[in-house]
PDB file of N, CA and C in Angstrom:
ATOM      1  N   UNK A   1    -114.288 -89.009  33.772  1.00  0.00           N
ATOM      2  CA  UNK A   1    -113.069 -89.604  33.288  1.00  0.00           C
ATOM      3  C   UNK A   1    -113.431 -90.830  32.457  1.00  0.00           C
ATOM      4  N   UNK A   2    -112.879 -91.211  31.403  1.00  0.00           N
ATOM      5  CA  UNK A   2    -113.184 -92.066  30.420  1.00  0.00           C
ATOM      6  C   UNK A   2    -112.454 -93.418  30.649  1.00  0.00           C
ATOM      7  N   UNK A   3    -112.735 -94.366  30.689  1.00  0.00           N
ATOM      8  CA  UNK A   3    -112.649 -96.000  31.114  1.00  0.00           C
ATOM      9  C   UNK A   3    -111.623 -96.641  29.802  1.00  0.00           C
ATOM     10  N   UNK A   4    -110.497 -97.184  29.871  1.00  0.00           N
ATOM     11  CA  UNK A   4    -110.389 -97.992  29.439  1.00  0.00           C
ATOM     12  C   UNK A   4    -110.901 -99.120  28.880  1.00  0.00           C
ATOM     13  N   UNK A   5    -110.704 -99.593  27.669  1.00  0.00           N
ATOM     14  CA  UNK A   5    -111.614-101.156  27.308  1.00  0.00           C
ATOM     15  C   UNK A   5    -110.508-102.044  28.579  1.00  0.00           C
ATOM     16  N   UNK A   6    -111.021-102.760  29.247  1.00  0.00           N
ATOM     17  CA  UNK A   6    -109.938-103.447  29.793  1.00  0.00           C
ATOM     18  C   UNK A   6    -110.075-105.203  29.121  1.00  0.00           C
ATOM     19  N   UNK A   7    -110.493-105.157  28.655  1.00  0.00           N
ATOM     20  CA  UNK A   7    -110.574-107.092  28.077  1.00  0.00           C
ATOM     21  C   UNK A   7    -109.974-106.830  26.640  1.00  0.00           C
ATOM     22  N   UNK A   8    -109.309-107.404  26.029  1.00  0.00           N
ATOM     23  CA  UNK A   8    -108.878-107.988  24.875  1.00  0.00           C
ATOM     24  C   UNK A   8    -109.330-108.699  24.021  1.00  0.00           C
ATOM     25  N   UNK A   9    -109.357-109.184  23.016  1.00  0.00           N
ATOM     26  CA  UNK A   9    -110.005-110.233  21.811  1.00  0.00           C
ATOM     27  C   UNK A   9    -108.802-111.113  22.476  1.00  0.00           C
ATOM     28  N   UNK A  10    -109.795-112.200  22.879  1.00  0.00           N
ATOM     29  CA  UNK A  10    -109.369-113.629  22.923  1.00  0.00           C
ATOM     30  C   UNK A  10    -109.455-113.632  24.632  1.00  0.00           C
ATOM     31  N   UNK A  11    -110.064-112.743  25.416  1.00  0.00           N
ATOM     32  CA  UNK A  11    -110.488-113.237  26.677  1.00  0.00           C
ATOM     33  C   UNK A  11    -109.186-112.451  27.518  1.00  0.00           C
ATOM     34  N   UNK A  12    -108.594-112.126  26.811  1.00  0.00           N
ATOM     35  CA  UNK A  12    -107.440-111.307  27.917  1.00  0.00           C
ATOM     36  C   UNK A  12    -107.593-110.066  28.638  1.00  0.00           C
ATOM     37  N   UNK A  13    -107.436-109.958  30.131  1.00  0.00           N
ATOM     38  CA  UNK A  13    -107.386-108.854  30.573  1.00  0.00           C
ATOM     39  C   UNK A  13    -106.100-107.686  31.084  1.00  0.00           C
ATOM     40  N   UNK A  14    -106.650-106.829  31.237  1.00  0.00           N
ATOM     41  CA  UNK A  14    -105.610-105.910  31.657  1.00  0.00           C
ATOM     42  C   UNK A  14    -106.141-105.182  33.179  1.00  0.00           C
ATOM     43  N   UNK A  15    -104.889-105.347  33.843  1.00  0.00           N
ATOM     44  CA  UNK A  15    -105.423-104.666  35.452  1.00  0.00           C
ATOM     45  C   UNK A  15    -105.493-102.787  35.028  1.00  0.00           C
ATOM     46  N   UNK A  16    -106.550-102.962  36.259  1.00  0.00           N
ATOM     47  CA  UNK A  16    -107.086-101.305  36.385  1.00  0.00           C
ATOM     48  C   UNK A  16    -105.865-100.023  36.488  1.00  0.00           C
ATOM     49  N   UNK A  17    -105.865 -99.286  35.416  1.00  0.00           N
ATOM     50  CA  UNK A  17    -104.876 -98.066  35.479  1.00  0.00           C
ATOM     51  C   UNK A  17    -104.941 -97.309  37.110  1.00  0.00           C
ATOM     52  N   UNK A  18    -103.773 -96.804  37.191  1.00  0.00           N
ATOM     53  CA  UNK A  18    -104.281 -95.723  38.416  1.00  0.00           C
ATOM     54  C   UNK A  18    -105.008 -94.625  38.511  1.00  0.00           C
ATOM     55  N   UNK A  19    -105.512 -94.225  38.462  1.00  0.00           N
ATOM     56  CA  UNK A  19    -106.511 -93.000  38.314  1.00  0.00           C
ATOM     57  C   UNK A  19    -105.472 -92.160  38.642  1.00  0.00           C
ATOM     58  N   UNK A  20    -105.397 -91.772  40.256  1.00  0.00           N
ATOM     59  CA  UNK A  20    -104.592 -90.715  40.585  1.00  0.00           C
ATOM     60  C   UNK A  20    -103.139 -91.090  41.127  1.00  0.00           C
ATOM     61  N   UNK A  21    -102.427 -90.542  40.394  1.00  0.00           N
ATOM     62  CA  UNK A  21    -100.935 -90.719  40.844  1.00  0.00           C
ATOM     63  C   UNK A  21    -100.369 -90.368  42.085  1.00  0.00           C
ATOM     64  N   UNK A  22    -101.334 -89.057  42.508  1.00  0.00           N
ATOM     65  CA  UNK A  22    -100.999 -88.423  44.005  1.00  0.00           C
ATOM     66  C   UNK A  22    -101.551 -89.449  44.913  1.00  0.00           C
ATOM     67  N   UNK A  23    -102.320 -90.759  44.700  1.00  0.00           N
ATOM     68  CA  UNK A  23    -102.443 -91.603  45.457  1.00  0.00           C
ATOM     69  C   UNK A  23    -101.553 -92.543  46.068  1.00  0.00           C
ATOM     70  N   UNK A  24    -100.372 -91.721  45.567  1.00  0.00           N
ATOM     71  CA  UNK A  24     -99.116 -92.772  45.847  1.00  0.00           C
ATOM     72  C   UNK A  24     -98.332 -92.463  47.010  1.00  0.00           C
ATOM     73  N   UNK A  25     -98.627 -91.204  47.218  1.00  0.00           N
ATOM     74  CA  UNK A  25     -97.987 -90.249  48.359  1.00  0.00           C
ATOM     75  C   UNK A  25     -98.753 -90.719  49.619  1.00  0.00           C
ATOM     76  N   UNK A  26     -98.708 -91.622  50.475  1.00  0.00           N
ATOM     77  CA  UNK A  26     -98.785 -91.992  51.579  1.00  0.00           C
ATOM     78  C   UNK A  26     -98.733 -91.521  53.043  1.00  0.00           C
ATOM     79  N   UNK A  27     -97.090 -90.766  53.014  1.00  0.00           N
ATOM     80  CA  UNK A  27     -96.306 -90.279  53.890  1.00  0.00           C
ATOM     81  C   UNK A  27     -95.632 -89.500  53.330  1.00  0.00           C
ATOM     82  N   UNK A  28     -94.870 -88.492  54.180  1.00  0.00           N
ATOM     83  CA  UNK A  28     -93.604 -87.768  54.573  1.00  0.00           C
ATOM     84  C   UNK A  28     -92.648 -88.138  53.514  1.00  0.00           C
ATOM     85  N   UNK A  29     -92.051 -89.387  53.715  1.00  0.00           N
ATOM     86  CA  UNK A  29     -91.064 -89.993  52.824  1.00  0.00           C
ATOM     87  C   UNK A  29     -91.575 -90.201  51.634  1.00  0.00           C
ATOM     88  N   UNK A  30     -92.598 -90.626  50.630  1.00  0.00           N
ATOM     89  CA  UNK A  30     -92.527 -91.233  49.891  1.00  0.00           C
ATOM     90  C   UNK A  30     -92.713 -89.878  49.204  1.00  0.00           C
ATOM     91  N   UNK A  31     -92.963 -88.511  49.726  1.00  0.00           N
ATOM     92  CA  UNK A  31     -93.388 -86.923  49.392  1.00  0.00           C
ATOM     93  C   UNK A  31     -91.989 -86.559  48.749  1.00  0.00           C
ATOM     94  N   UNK A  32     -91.092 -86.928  49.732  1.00  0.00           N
ATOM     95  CA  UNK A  32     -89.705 -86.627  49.320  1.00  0.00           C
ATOM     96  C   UNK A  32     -88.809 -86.895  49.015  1.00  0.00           C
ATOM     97  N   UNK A  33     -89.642 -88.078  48.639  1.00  0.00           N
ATOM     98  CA  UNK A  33     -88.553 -89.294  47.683  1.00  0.00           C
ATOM     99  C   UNK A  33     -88.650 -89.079  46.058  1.00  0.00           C
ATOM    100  N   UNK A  34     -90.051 -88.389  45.574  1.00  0.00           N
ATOM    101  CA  UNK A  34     -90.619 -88.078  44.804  1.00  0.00           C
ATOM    102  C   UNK A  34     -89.966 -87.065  44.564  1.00  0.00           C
ATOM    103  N   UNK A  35     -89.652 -86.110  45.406  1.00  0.00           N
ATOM    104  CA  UNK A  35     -88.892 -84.555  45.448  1.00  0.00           C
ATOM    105  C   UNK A  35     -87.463 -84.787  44.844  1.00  0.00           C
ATOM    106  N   UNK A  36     -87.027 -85.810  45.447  1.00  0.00           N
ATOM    107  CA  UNK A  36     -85.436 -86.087  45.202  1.00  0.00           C
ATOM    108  C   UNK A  36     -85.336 -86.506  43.771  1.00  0.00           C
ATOM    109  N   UNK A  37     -86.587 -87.269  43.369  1.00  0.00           N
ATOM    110  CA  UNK A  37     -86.147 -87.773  42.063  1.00  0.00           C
ATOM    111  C   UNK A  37     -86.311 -86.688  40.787  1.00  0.00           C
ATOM    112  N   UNK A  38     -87.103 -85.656  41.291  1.00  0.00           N
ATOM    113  CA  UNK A  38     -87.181 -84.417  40.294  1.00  0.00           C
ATOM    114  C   UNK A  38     -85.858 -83.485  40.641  1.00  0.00           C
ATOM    115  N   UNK A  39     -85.676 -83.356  41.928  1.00  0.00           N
ATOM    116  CA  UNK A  39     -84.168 -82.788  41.897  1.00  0.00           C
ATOM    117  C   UNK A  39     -82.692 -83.494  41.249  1.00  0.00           C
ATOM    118  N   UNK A  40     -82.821 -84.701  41.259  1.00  0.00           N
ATOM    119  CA  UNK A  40     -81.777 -85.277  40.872  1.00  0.00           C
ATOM    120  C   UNK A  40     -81.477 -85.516  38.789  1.00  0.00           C
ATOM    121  N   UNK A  41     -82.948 -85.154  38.522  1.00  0.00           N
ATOM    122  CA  UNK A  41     -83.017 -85.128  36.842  1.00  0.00           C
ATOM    123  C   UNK A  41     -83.285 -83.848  36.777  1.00  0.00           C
ATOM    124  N   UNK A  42     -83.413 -82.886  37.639  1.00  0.00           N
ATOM    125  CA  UNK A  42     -83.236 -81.378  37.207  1.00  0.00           C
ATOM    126  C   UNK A  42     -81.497 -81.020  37.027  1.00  0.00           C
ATOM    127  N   UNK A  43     -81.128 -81.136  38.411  1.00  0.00           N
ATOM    128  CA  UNK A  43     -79.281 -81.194  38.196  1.00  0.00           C
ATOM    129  C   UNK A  43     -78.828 -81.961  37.067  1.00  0.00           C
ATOM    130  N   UNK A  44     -78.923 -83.013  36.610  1.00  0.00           N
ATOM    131  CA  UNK A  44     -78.097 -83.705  36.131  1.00  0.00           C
ATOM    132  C   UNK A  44     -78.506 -83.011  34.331  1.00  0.00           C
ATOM    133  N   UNK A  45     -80.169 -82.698  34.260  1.00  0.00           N
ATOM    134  CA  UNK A  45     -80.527 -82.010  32.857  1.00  0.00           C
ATOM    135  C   UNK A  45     -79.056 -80.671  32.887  1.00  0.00           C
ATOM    136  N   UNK A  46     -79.625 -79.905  34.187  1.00  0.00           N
ATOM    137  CA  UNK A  46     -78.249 -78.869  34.346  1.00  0.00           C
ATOM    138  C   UNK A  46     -77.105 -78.814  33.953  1.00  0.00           C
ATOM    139  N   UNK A  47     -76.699 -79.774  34.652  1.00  0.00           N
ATOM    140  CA  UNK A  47     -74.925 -80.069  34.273  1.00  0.00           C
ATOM    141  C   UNK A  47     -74.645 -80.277  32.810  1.00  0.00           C
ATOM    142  N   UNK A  48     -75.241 -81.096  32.455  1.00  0.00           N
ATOM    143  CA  UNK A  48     -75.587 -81.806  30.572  1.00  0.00           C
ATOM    144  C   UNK A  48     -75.386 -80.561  29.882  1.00  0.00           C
ATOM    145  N   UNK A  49     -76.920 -79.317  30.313  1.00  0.00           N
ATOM    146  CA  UNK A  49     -76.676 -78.226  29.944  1.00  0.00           C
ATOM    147  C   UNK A  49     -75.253 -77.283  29.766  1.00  0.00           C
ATOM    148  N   UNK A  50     -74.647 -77.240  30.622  1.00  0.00           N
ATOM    149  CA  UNK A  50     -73.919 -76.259  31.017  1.00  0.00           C
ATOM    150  C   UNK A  50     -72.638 -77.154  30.114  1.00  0.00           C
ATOM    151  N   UNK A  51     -72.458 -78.392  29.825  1.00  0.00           N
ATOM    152  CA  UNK A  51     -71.406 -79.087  29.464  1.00  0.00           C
ATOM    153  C   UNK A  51     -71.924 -78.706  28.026  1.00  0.00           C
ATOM    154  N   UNK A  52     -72.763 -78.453  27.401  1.00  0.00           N
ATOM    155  CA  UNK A  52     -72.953 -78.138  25.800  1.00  0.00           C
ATOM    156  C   UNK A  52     -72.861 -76.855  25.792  1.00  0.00           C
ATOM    157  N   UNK A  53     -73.235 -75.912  26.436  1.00  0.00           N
ATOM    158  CA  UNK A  53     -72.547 -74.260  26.467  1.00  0.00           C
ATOM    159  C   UNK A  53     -71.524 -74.394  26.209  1.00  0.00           C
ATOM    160  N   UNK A  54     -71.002 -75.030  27.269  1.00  0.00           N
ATOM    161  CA  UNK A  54     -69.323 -74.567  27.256  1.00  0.00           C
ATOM    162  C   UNK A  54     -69.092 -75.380  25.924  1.00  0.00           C
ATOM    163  N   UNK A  55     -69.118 -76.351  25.184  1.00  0.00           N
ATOM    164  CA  UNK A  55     -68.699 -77.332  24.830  1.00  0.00           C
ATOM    165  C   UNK A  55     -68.929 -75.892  22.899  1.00  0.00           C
ATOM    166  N   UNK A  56     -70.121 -75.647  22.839  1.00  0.00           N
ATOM    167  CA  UNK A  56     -70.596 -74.155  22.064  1.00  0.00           C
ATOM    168  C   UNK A  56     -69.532 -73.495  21.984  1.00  0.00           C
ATOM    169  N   UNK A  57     -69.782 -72.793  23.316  1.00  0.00           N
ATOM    170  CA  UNK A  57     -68.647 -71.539  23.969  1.00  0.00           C
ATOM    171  C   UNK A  57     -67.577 -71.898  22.959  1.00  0.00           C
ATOM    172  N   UNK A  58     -66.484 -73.103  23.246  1.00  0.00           N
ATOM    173  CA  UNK A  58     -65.366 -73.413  22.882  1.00  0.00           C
ATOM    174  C   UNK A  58     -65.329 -73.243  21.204  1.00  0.00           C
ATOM    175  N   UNK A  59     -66.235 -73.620  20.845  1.00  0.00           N
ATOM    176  CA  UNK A  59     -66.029 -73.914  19.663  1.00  0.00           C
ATOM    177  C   UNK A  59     -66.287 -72.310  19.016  1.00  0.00           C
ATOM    178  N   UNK A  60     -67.151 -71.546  19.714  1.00  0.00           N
ATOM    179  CA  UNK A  60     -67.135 -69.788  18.964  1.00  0.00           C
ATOM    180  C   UNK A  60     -66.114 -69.234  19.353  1.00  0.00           C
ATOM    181  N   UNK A  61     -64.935 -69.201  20.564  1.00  0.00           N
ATOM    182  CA  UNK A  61     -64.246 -69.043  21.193  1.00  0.00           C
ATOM    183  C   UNK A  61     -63.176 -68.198  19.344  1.00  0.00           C
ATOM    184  N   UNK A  62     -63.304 -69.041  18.666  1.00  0.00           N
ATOM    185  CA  UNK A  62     -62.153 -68.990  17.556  1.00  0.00           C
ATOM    186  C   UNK A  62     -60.661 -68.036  17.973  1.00  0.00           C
ATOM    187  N   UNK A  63     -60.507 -69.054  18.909  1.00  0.00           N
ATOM    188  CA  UNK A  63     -58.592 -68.853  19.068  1.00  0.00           C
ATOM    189  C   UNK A  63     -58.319 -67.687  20.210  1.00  0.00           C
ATOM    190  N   UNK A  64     -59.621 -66.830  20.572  1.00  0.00           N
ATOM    191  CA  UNK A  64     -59.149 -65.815  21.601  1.00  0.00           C
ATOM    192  C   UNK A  64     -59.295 -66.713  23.090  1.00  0.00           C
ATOM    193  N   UNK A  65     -57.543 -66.252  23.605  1.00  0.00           N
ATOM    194  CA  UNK A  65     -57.384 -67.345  25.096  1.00  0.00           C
ATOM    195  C   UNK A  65     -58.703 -66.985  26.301  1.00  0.00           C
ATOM    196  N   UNK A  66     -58.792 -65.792  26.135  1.00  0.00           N
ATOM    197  CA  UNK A  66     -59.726 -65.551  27.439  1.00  0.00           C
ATOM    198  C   UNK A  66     -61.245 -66.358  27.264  1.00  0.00           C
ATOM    199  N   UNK A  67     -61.982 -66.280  26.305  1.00  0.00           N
ATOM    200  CA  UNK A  67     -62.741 -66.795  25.693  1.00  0.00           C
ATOM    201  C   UNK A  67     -62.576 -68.572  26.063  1.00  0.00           C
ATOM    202  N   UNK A  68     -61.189 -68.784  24.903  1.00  0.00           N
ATOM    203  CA  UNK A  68     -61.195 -70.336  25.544  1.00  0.00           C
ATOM    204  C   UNK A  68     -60.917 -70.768  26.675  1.00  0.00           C
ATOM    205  N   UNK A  69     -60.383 -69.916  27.660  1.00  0.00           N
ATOM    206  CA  UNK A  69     -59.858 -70.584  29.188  1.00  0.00           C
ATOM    207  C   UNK A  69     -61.277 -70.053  29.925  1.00  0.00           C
ATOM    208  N   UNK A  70     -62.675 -69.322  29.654  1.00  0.00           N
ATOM    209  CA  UNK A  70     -63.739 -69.634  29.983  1.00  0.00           C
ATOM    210  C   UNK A  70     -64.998 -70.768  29.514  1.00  0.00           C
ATOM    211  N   UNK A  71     -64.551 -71.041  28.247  1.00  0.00           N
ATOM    212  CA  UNK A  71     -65.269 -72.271  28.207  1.00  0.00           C
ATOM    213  C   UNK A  71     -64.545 -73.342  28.971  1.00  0.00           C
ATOM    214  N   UNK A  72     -63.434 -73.757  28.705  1.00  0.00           N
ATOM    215  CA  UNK A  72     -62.744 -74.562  29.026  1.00  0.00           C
ATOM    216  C   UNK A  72     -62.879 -74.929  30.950  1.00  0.00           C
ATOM    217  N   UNK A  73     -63.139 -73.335  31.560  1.00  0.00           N
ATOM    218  CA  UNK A  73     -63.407 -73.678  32.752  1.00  0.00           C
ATOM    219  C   UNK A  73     -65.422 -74.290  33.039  1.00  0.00           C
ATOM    220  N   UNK A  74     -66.284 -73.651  32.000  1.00  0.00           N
ATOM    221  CA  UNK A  74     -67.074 -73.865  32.623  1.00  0.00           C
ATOM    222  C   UNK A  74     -67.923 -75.696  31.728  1.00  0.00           C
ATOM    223  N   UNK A  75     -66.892 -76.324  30.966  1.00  0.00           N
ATOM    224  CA  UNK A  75     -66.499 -77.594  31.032  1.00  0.00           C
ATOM    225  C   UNK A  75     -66.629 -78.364  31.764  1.00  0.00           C
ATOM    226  N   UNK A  76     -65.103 -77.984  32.534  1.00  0.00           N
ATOM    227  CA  UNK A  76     -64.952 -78.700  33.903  1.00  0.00           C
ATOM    228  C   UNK A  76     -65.829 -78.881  34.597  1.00  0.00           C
ATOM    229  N   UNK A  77     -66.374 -77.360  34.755  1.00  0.00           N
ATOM    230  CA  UNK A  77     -67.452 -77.459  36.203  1.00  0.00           C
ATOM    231  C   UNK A  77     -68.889 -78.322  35.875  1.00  0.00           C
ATOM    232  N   UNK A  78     -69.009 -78.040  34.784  1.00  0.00           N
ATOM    233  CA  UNK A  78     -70.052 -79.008  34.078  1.00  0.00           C
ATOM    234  C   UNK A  78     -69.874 -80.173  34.094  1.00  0.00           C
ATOM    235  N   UNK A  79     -68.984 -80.704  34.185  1.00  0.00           N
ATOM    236  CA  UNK A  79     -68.683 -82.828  34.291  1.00  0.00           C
ATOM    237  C   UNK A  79     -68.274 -82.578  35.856  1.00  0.00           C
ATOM    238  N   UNK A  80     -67.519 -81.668  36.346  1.00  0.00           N
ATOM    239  CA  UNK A  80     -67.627 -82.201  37.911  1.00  0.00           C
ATOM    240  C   UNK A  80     -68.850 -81.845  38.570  1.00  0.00           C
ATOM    241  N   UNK A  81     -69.982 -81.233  38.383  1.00  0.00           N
ATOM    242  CA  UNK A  81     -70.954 -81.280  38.966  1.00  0.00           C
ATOM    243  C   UNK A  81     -71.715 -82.371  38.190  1.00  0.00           C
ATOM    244  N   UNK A  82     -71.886 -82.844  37.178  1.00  0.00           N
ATOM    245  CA  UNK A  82     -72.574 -84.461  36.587  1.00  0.00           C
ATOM    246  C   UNK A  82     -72.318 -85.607  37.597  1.00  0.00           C
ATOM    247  N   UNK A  83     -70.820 -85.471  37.415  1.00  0.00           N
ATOM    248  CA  UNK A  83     -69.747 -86.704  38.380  1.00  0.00           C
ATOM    249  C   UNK A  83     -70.738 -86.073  39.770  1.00  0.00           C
ATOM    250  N   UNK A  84     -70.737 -85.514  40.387  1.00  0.00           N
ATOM    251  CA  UNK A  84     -71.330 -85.077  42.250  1.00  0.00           C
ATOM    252  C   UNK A  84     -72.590 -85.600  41.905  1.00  0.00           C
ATOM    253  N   UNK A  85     -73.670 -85.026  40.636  1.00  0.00           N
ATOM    254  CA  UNK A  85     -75.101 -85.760  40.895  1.00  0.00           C
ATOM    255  C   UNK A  85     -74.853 -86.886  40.688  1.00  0.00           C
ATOM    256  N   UNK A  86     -74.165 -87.851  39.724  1.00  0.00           N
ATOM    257  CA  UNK A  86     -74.458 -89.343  39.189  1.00  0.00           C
ATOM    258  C   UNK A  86     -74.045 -89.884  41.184  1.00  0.00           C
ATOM    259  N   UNK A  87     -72.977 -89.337  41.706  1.00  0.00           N
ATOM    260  CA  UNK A  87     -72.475 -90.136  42.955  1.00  0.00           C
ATOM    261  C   UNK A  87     -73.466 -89.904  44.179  1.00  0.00           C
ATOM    262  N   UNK A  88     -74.205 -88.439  43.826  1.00  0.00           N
ATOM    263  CA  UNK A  88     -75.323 -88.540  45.120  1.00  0.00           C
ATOM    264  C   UNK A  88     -76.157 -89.247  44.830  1.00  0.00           C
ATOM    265  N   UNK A  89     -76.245 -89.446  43.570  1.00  0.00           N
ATOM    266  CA  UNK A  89     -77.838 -90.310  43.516  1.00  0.00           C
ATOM    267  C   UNK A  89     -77.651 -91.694  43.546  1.00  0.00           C
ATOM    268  N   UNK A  90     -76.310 -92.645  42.951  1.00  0.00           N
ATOM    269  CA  UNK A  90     -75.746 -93.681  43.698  1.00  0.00           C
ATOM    270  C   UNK A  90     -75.942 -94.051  44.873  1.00  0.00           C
ATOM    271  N   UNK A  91     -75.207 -93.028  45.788  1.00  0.00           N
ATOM    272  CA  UNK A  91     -75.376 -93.078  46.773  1.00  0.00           C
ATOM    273  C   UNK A  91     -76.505 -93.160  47.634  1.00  0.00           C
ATOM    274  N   UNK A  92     -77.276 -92.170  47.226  1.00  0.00           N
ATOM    275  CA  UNK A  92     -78.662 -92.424  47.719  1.00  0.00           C
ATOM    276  C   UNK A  92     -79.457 -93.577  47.442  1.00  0.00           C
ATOM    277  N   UNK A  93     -79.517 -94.397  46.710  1.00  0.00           N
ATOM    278  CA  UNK A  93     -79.793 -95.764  46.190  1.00  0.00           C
ATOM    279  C   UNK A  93     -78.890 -96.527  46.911  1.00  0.00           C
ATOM    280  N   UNK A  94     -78.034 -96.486  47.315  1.00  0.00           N
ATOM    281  CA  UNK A  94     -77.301 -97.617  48.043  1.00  0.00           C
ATOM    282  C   UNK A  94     -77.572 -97.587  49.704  1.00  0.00           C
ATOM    283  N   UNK A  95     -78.030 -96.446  50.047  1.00  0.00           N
ATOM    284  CA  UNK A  95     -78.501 -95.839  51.606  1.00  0.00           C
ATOM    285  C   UNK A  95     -80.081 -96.276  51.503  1.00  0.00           C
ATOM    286  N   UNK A  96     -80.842 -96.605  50.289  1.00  0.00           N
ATOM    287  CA  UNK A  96     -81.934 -97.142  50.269  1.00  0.00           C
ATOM    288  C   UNK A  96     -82.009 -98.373  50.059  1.00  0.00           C
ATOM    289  N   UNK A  97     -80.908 -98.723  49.958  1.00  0.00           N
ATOM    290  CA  UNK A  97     -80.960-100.655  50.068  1.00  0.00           C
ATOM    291  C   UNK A  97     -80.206-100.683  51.258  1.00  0.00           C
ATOM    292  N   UNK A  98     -79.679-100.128  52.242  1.00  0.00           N
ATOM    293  CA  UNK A  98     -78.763-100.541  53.955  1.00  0.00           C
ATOM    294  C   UNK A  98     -79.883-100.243  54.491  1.00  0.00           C
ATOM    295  N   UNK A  99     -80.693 -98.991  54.875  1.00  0.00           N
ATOM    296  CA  UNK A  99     -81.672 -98.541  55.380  1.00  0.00           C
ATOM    297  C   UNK A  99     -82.571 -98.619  54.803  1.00  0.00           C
ATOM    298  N   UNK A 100     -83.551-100.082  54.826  1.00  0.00           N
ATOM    299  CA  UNK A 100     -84.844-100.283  53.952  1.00  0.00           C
ATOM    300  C   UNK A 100     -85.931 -99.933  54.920  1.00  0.00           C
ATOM    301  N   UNK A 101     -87.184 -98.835  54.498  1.00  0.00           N
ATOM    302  CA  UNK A 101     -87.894 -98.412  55.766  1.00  0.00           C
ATOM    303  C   UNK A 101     -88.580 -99.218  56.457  1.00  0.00           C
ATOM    304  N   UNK A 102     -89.326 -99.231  57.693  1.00  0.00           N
ATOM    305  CA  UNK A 102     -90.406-100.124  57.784  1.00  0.00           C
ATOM    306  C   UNK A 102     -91.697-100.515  57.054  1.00  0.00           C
ATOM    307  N   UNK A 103     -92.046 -99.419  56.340  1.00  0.00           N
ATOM    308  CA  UNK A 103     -93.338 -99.324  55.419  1.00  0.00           C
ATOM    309  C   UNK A 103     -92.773-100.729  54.196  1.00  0.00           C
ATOM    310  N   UNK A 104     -91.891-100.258  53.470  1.00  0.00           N
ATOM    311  CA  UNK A 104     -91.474-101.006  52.500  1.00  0.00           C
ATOM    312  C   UNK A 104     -91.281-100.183  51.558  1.00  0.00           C
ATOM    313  N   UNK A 105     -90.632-100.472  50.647  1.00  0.00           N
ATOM    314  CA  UNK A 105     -90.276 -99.785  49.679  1.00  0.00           C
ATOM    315  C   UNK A 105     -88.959 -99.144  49.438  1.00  0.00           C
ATOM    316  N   UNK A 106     -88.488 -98.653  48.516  1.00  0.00           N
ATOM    317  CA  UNK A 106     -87.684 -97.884  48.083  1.00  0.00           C
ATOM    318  C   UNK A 106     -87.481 -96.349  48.076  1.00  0.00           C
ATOM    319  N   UNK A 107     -86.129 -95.806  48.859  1.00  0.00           N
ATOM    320  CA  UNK A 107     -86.943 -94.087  48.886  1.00  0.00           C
ATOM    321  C   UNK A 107     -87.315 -93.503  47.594  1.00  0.00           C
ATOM    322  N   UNK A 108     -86.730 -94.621  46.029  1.00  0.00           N
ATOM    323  CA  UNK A 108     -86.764 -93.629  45.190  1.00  0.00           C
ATOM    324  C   UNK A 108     -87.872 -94.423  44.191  1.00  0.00           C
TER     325      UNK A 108
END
């Protein structure tokens, strides 16, 4: 693995990169705190998704109702499942500042 210059022109340094990132995983929790934060930007990429389909949908729809009362539904479901991830993951950030672990840290 190849080294960083770590000193600067003019005497400045820079602290040591991490080598391995999986060195961060400690425990149990910090495994699935890691988990949560890829689940919570997978859903929310999702929802985003599904809100530009439909948002598509609508617009090829050109005037036939069945067409538009299926984009139009899968819209909805697209911002009310955004609205459910933005509030679980709130939430979960606010249950990680009442319940701070003993180790330290943050679950996320």
């Amino acid at each position: 693995m190849s080294k960083l210059a770590l000193t600067l022109p003019g005497g400045h340094t820079i602290a040591n990169p991490v080598d391995n990132p999986v060195a961060k995983i400690t425990d149990l929790g910090s495994f699935v705190s890691g988990l949560l934060n890829i689940a919570f930007f997978v859903a929310a990429f999702l929802a985003f998704y599904f809100l530009v389909w439909g948002a598509f949908a609508y617009m090829m729809a050109q005037g036939d109702k069945e067409n538009l009362a299926k984009a139009r539904a899968r819209i909805t479901y697209a911002i009310i499942g955004l609205i459910v991830v933005l509030l679980a993951y709130f939430i979960a950030q606010f249950a990680g500042e009442i319940f701070k672990p003993t180790k330290g840290g943050l679950p996320f």
